[in-house]
Structures are given as structure tokens and as C-alpha cells.
PDB file of N, CA and C in Angstrom:
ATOM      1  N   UNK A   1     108.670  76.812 135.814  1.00  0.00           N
ATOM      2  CA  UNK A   1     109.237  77.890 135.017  1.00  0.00           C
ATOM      3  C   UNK A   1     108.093  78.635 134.332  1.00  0.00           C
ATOM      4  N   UNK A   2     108.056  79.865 134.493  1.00  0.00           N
ATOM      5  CA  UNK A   2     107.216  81.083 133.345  1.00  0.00           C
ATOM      6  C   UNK A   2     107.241  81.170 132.187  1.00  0.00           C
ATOM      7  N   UNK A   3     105.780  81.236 131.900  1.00  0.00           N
ATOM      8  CA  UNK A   3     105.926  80.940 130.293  1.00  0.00           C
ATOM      9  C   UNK A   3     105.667  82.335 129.688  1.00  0.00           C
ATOM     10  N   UNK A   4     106.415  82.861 128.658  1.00  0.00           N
ATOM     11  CA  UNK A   4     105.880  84.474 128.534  1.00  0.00           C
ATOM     12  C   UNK A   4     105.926  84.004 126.590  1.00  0.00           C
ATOM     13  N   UNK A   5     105.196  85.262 126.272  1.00  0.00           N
ATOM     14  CA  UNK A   5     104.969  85.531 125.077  1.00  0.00           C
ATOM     15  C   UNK A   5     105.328  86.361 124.030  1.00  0.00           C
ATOM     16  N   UNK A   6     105.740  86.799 123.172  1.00  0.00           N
ATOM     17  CA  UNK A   6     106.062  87.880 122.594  1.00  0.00           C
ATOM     18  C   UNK A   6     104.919  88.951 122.068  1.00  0.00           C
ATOM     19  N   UNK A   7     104.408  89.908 122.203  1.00  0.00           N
ATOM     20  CA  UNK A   7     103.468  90.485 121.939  1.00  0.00           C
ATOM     21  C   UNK A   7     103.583  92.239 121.794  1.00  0.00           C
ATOM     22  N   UNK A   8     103.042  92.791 120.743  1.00  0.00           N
ATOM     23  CA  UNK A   8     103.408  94.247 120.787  1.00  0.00           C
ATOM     24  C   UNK A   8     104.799  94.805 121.472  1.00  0.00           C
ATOM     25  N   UNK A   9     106.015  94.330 120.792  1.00  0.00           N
ATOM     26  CA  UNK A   9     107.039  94.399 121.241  1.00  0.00           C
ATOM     27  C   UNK A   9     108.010  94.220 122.635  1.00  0.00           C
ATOM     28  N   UNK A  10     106.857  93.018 123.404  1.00  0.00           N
ATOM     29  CA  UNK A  10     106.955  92.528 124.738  1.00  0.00           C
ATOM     30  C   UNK A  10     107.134  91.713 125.468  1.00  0.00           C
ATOM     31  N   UNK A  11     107.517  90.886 126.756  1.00  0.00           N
ATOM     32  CA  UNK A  11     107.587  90.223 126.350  1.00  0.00           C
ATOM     33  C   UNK A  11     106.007  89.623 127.569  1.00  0.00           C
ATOM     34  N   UNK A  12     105.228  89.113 127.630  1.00  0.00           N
ATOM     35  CA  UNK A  12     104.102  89.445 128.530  1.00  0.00           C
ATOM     36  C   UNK A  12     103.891  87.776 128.911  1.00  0.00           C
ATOM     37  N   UNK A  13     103.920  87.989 130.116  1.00  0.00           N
ATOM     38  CA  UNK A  13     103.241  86.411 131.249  1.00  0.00           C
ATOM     39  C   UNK A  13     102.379  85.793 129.952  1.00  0.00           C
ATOM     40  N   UNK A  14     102.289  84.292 130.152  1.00  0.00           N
ATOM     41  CA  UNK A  14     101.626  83.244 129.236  1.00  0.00           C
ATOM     42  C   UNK A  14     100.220  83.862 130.249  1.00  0.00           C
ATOM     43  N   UNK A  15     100.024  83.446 131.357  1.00  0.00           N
ATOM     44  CA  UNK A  15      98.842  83.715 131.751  1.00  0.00           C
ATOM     45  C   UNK A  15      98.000  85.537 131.909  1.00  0.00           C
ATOM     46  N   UNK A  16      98.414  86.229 131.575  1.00  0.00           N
ATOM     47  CA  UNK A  16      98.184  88.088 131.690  1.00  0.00           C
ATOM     48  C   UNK A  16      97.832  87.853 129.747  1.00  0.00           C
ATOM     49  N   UNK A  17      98.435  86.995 128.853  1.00  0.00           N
ATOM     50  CA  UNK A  17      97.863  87.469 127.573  1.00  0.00           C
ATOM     51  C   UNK A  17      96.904  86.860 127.108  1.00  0.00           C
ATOM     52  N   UNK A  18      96.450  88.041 126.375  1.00  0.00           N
ATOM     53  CA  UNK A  18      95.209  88.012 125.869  1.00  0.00           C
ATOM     54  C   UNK A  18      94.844  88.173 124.783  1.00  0.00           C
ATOM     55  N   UNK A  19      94.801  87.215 123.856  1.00  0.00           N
ATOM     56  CA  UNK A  19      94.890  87.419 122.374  1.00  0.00           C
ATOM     57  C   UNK A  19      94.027  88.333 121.544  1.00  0.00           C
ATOM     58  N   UNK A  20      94.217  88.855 120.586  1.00  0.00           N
ATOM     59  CA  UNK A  20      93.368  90.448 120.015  1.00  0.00           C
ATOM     60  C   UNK A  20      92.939  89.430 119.178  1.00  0.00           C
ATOM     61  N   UNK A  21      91.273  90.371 118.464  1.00  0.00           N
ATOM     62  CA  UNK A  21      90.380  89.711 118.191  1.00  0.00           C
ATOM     63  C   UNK A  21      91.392  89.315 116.796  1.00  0.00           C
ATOM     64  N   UNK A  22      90.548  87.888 115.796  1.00  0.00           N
ATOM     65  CA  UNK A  22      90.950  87.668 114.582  1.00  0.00           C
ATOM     66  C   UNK A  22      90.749  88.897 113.622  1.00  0.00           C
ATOM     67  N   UNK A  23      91.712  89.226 112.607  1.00  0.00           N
ATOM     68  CA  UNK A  23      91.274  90.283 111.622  1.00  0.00           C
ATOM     69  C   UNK A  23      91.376  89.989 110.473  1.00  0.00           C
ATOM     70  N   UNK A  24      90.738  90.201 109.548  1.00  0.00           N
ATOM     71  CA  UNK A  24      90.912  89.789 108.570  1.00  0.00           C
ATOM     72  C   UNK A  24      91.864  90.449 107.021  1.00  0.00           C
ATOM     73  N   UNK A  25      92.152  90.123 106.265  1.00  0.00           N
ATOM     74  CA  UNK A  25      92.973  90.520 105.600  1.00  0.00           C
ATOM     75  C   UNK A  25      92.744  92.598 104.837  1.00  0.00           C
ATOM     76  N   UNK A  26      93.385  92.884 104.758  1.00  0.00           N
ATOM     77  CA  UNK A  26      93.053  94.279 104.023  1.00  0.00           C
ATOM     78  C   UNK A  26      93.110  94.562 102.358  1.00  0.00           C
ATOM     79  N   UNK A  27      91.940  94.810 102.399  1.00  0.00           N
ATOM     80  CA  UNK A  27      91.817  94.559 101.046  1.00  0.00           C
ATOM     81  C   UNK A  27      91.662  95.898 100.830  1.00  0.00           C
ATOM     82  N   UNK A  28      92.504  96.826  99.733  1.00  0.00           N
ATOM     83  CA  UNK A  28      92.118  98.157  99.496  1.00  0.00           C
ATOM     84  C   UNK A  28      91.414  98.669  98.354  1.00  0.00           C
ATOM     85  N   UNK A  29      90.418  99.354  98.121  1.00  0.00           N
ATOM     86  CA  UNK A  29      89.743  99.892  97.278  1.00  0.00           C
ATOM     87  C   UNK A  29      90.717 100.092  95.929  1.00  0.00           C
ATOM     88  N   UNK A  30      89.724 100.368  94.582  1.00  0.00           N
ATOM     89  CA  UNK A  30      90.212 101.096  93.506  1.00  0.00           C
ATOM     90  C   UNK A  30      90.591 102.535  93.856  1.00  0.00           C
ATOM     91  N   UNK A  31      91.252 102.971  92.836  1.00  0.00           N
ATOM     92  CA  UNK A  31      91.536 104.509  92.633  1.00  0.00           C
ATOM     93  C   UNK A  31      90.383 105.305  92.449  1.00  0.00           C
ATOM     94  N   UNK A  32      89.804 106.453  92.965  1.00  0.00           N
ATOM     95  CA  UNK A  32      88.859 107.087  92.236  1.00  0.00           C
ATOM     96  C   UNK A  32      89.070 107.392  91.195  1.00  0.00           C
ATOM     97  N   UNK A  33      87.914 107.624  90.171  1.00  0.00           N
ATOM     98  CA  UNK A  33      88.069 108.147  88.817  1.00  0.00           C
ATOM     99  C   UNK A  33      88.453 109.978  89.244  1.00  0.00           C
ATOM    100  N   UNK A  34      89.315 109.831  87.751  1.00  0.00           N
ATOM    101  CA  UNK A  34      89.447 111.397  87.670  1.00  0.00           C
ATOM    102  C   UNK A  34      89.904 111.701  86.301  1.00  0.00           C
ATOM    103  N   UNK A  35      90.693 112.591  86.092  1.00  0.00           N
ATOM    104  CA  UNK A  35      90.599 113.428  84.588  1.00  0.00           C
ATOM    105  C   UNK A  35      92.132 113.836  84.445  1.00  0.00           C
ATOM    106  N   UNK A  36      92.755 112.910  83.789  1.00  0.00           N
ATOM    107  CA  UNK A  36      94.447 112.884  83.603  1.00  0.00           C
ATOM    108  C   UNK A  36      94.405 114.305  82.631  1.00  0.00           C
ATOM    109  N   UNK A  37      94.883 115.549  83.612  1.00  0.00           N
ATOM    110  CA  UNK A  37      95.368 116.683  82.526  1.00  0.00           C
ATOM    111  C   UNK A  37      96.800 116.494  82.059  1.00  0.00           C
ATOM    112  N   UNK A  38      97.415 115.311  82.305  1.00  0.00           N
ATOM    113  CA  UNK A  38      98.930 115.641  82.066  1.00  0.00           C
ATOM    114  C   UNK A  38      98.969 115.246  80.527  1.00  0.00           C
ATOM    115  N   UNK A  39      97.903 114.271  80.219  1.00  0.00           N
ATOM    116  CA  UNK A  39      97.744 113.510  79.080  1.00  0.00           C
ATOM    117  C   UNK A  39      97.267 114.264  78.167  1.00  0.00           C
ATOM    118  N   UNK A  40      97.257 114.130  76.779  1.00  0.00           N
ATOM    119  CA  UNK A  40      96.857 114.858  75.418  1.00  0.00           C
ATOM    120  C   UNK A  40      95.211 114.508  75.491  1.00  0.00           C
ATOM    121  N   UNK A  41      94.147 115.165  75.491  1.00  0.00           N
ATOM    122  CA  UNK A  41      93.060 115.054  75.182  1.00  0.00           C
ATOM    123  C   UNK A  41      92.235 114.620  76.670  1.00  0.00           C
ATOM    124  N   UNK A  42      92.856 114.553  78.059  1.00  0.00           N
ATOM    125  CA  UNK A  42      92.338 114.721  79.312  1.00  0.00           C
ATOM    126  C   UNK A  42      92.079 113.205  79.442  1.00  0.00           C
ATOM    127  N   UNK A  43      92.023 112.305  79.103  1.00  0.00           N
ATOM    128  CA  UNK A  43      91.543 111.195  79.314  1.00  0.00           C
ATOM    129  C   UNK A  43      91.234 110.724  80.697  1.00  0.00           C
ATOM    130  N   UNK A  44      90.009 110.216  80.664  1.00  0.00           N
ATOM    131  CA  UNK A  44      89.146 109.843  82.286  1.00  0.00           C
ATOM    132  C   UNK A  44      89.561 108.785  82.712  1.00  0.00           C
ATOM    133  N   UNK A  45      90.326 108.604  83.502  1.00  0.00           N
ATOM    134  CA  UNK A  45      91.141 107.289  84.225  1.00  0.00           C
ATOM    135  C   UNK A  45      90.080 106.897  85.155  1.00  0.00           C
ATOM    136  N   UNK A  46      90.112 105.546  84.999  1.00  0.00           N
ATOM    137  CA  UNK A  46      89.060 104.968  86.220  1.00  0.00           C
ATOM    138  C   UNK A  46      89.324 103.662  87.020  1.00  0.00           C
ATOM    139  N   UNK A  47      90.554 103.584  86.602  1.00  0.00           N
ATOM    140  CA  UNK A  47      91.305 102.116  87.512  1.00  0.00           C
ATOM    141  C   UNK A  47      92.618 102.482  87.428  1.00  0.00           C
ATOM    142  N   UNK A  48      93.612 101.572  88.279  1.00  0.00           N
ATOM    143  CA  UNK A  48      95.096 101.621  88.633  1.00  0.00           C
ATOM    144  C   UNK A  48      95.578 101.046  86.846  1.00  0.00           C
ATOM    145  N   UNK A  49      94.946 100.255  86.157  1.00  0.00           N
ATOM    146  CA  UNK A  49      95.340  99.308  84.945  1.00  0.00           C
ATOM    147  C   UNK A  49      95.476 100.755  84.714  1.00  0.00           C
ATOM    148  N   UNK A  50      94.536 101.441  83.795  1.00  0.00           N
ATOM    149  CA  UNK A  50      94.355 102.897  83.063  1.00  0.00           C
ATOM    150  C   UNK A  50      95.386 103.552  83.640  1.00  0.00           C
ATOM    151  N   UNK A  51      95.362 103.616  84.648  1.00  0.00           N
ATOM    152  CA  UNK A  51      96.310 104.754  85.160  1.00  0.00           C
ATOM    153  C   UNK A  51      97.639 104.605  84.557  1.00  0.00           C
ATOM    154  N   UNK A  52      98.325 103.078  85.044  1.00  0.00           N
ATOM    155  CA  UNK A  52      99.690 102.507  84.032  1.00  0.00           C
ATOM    156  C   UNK A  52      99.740 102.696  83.019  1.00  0.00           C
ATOM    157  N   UNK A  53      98.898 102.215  81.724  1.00  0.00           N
ATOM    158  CA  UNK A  53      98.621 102.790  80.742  1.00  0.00           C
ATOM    159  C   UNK A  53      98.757 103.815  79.906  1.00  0.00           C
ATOM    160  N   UNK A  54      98.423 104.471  80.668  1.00  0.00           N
ATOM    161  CA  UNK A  54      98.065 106.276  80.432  1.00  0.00           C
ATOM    162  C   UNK A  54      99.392 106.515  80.538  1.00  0.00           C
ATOM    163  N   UNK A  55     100.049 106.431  81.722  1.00  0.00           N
ATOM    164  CA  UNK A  55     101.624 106.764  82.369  1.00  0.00           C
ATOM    165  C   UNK A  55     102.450 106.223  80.565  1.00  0.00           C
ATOM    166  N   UNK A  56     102.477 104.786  80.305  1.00  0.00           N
ATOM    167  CA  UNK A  56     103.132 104.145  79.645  1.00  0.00           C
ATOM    168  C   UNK A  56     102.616 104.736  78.061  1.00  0.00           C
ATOM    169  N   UNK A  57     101.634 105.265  77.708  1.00  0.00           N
ATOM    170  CA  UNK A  57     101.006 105.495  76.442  1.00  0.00           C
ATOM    171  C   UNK A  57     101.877 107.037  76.384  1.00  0.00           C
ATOM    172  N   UNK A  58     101.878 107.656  77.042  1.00  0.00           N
ATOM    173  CA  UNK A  58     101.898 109.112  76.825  1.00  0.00           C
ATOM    174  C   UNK A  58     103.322 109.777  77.474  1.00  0.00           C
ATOM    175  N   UNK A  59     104.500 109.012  77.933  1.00  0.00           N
ATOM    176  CA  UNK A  59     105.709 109.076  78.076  1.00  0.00           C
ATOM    177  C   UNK A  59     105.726 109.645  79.501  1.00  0.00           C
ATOM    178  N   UNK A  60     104.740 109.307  80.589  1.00  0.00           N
ATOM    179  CA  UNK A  60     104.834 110.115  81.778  1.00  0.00           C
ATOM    180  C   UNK A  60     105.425 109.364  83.098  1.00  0.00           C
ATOM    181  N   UNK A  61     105.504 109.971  83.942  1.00  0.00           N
ATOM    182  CA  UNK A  61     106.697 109.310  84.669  1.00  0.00           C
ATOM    183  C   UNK A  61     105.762 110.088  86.195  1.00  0.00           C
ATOM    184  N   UNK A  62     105.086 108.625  86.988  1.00  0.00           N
ATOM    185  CA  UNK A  62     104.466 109.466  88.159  1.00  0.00           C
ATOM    186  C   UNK A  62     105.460 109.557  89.203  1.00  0.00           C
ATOM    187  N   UNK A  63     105.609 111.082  90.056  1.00  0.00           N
ATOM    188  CA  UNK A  63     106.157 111.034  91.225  1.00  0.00           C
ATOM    189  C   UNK A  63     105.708 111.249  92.090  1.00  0.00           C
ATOM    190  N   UNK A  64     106.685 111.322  93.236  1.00  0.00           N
ATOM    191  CA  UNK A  64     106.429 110.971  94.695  1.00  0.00           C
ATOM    192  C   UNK A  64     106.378 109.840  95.514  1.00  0.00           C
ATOM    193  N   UNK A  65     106.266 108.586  94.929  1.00  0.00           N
ATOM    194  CA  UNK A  65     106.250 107.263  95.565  1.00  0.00           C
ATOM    195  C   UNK A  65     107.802 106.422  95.548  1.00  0.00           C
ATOM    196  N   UNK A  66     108.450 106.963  94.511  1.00  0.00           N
ATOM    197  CA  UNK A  66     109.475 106.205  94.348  1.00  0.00           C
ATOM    198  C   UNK A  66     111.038 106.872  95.532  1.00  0.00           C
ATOM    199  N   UNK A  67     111.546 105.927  95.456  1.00  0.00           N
ATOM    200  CA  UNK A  67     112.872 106.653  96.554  1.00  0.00           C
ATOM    201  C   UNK A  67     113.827 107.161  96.199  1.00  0.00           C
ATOM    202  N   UNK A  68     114.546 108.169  96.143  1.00  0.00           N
ATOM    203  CA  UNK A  68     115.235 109.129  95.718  1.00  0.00           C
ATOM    204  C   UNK A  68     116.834 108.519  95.495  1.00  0.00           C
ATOM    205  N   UNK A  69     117.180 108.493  94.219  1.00  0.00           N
ATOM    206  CA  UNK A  69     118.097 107.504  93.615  1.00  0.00           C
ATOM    207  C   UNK A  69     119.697 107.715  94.107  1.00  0.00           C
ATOM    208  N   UNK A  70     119.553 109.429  94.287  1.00  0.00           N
ATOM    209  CA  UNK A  70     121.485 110.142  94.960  1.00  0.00           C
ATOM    210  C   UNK A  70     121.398 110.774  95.972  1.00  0.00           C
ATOM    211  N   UNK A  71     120.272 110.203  96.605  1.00  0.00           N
ATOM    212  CA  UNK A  71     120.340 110.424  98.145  1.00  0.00           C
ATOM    213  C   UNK A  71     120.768 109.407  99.474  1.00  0.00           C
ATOM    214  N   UNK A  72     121.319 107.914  98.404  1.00  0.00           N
ATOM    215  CA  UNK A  72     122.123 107.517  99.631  1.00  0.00           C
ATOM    216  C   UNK A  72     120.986 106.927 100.243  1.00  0.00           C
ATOM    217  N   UNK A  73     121.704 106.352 101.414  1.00  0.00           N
ATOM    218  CA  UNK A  73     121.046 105.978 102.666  1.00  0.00           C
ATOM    219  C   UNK A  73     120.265 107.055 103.451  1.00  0.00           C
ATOM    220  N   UNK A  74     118.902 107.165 103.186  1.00  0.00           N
ATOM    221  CA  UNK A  74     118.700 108.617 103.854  1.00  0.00           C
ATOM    222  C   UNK A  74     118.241 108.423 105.346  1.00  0.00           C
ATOM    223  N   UNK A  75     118.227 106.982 106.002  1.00  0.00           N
ATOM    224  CA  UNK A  75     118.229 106.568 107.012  1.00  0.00           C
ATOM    225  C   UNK A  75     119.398 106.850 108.476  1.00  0.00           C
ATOM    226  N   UNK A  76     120.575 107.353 107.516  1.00  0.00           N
ATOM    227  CA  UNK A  76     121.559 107.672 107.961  1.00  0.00           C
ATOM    228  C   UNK A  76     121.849 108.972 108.627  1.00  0.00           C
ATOM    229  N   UNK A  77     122.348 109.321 109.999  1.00  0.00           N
ATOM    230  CA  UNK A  77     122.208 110.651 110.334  1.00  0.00           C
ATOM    231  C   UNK A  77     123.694 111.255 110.461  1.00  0.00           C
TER     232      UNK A  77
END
């Protein structure tokens, strides 16, 4: 009996696969620094901590990342 594998959504001969190299985990950089104009007095943000902070100190509310609350299932066609 054939032995197959599951691979990149497939299902591929035990003997045809070929395992992809090891990778290692992703580790992502800090935020660049920059210059919060939304804030009273411009304050120079220079990490994700600051950034929360800043958001939480000064009553601000960041968008674009979050998912749109009365739009339902927008997966739905």
C-alpha cells in the first residue's frame, strides 16, 4: 500500500516528498520611532509600550486594525 503525505494542500507520494528546509521562528522588529501629532505636545513614540500609552494617556482610539462591529459577517456574500 502507498504511503502519501499531506503537504501544501496535497496530498503527495511518501517517496516524491521532499521536506522544505527548517525555518526558524519570526520574530518581528519594533515600531519605528516617530512624532504622535494626535497627542498634546507631539510626543516622540519609540516603542509599541509608548505607543499604548500615549493611545491610553490622551483618550485616543487607533484605527484600522480592528473589525468592523455592524458589519456582520463580512465573509458572507
Amino acid at each position: 500500500m502507498a504511503k502519501y503525505i499531506r503537504h501544501g494542500g496535497a496530498w503527495v507520494p511518501a517517496e516524491n516528498f521532499k521536506p522544505t528546509k527548517q525555518r526558524g521562528p519570526y520574530i518581528q522588529s519594533d515600531i519605528q520611532d516617530y512624532r504622535a501629532v494626535g497627542a498634546p505636545g507631539a510626543p516622540m513614540i519609540r516603542s509599541r509600550s509608548e505607543h499604548r500609552e500615549m493611545l491610553k494617556r490622551h483618550n485616543l482610539t487607533e484605527i484600522g486594525n480592528e473589525r468592523p462591529k455592524n458589519f456582520g459577517n463580512i465573509n458572507k456574500v
